[in-house]
Protein backbone atom coordinates (compact mmCIF):
# COMPACT_ATOMS: atom_id res chain seq x y z
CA UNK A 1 10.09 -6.50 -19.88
CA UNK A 2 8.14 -3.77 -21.60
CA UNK A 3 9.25 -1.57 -24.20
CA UNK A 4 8.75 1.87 -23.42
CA UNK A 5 8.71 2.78 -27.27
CA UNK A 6 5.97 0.84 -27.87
CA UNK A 7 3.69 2.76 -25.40
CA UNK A 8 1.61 5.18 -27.10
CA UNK A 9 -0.41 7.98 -25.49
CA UNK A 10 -3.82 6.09 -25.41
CA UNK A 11 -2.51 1.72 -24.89
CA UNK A 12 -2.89 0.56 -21.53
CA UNK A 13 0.00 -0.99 -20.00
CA UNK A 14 -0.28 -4.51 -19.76
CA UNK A 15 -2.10 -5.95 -16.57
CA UNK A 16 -3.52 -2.95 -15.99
CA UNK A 17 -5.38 0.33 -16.79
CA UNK A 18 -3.36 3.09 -16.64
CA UNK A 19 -2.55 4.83 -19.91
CA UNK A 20 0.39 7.16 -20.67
CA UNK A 21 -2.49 10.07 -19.47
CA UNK A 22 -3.37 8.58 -16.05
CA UNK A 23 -2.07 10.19 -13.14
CA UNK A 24 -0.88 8.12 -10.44
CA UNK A 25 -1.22 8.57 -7.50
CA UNK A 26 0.24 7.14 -3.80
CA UNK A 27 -2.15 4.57 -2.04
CA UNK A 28 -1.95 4.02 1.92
CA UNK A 29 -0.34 0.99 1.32
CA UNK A 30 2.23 3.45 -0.78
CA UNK A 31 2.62 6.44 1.46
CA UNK A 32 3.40 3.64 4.60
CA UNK A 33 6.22 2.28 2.83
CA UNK A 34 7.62 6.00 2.16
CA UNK A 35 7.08 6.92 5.91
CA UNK A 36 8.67 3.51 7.37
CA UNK A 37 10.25 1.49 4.91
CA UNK A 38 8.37 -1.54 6.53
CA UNK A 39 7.90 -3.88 2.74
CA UNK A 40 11.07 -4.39 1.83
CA UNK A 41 10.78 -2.60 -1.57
CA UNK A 42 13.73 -2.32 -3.56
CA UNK A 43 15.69 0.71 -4.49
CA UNK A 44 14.35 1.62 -7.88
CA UNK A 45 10.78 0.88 -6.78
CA UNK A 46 11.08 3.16 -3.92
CA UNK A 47 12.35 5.70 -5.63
CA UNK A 48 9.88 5.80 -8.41
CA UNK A 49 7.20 5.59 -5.35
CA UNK A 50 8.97 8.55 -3.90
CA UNK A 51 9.05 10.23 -7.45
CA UNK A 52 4.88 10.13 -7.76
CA UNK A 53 3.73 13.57 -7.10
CA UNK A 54 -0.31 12.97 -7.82
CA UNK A 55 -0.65 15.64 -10.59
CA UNK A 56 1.87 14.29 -13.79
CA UNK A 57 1.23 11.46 -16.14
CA UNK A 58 2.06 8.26 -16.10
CA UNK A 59 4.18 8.80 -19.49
CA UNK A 60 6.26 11.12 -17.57
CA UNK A 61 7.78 8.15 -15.82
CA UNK A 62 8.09 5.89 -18.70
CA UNK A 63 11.81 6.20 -18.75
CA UNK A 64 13.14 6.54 -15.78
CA UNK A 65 15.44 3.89 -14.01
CA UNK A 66 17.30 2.99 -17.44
CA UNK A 67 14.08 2.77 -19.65
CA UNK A 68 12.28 0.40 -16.79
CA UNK A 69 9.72 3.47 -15.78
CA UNK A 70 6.90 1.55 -17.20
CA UNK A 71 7.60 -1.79 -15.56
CA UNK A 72 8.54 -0.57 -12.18
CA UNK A 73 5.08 1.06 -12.90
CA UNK A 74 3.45 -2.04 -13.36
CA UNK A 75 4.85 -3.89 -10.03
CA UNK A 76 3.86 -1.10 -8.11
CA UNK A 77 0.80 -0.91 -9.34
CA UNK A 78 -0.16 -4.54 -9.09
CA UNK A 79 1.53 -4.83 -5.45
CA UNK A 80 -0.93 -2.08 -4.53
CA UNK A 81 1.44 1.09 -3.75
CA UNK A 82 0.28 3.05 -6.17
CA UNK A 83 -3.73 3.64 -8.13
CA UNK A 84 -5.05 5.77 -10.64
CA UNK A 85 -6.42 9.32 -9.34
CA UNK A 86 -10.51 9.67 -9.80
CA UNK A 87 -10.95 12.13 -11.92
């Protein structure tokens, strides 16, 4: 589990690289499961996929779902639903 207070503005979250300033956004692979609910992704994941609007932060997230924002993060990232924008 990852502790959300430990995250500062400029530390990568483990396994990946996406800082507390990256915007997220939705990769196909996301925006399918939105539109037909075809992976099996659990409640809170879903949700927080739902939640990504492509323009805020990564931090913003951070504490959602209970303090698990930054983990629920991390699967999607690593499962592929979700990248960091180009800048």
């Amino acid at each position: 589990m990852i502790d959300d207070a430990s995250l500062l503005e400029d530390q990568p979250l483990p396994c990946a690289q996406i800082t507390a300033l990256s915007v997220l956004v939705r990769t196909e692979k996301g925006l399918a499961e939105i539109a037909k609910r075809s992976m099996q992704v659990d409640f809170r994941h879903r949700m927080m996929l739902i939640a990504i609007d492509d323009c805020s932060s990564a931090s913003g997230y951070f504490g959602n779902f209970g303090g698990q924002g930054a983990a629920i993060l991390q699967s999607l990232l690593e499962q592929g639903f979700i990248a960091e924008r180009d800048n």
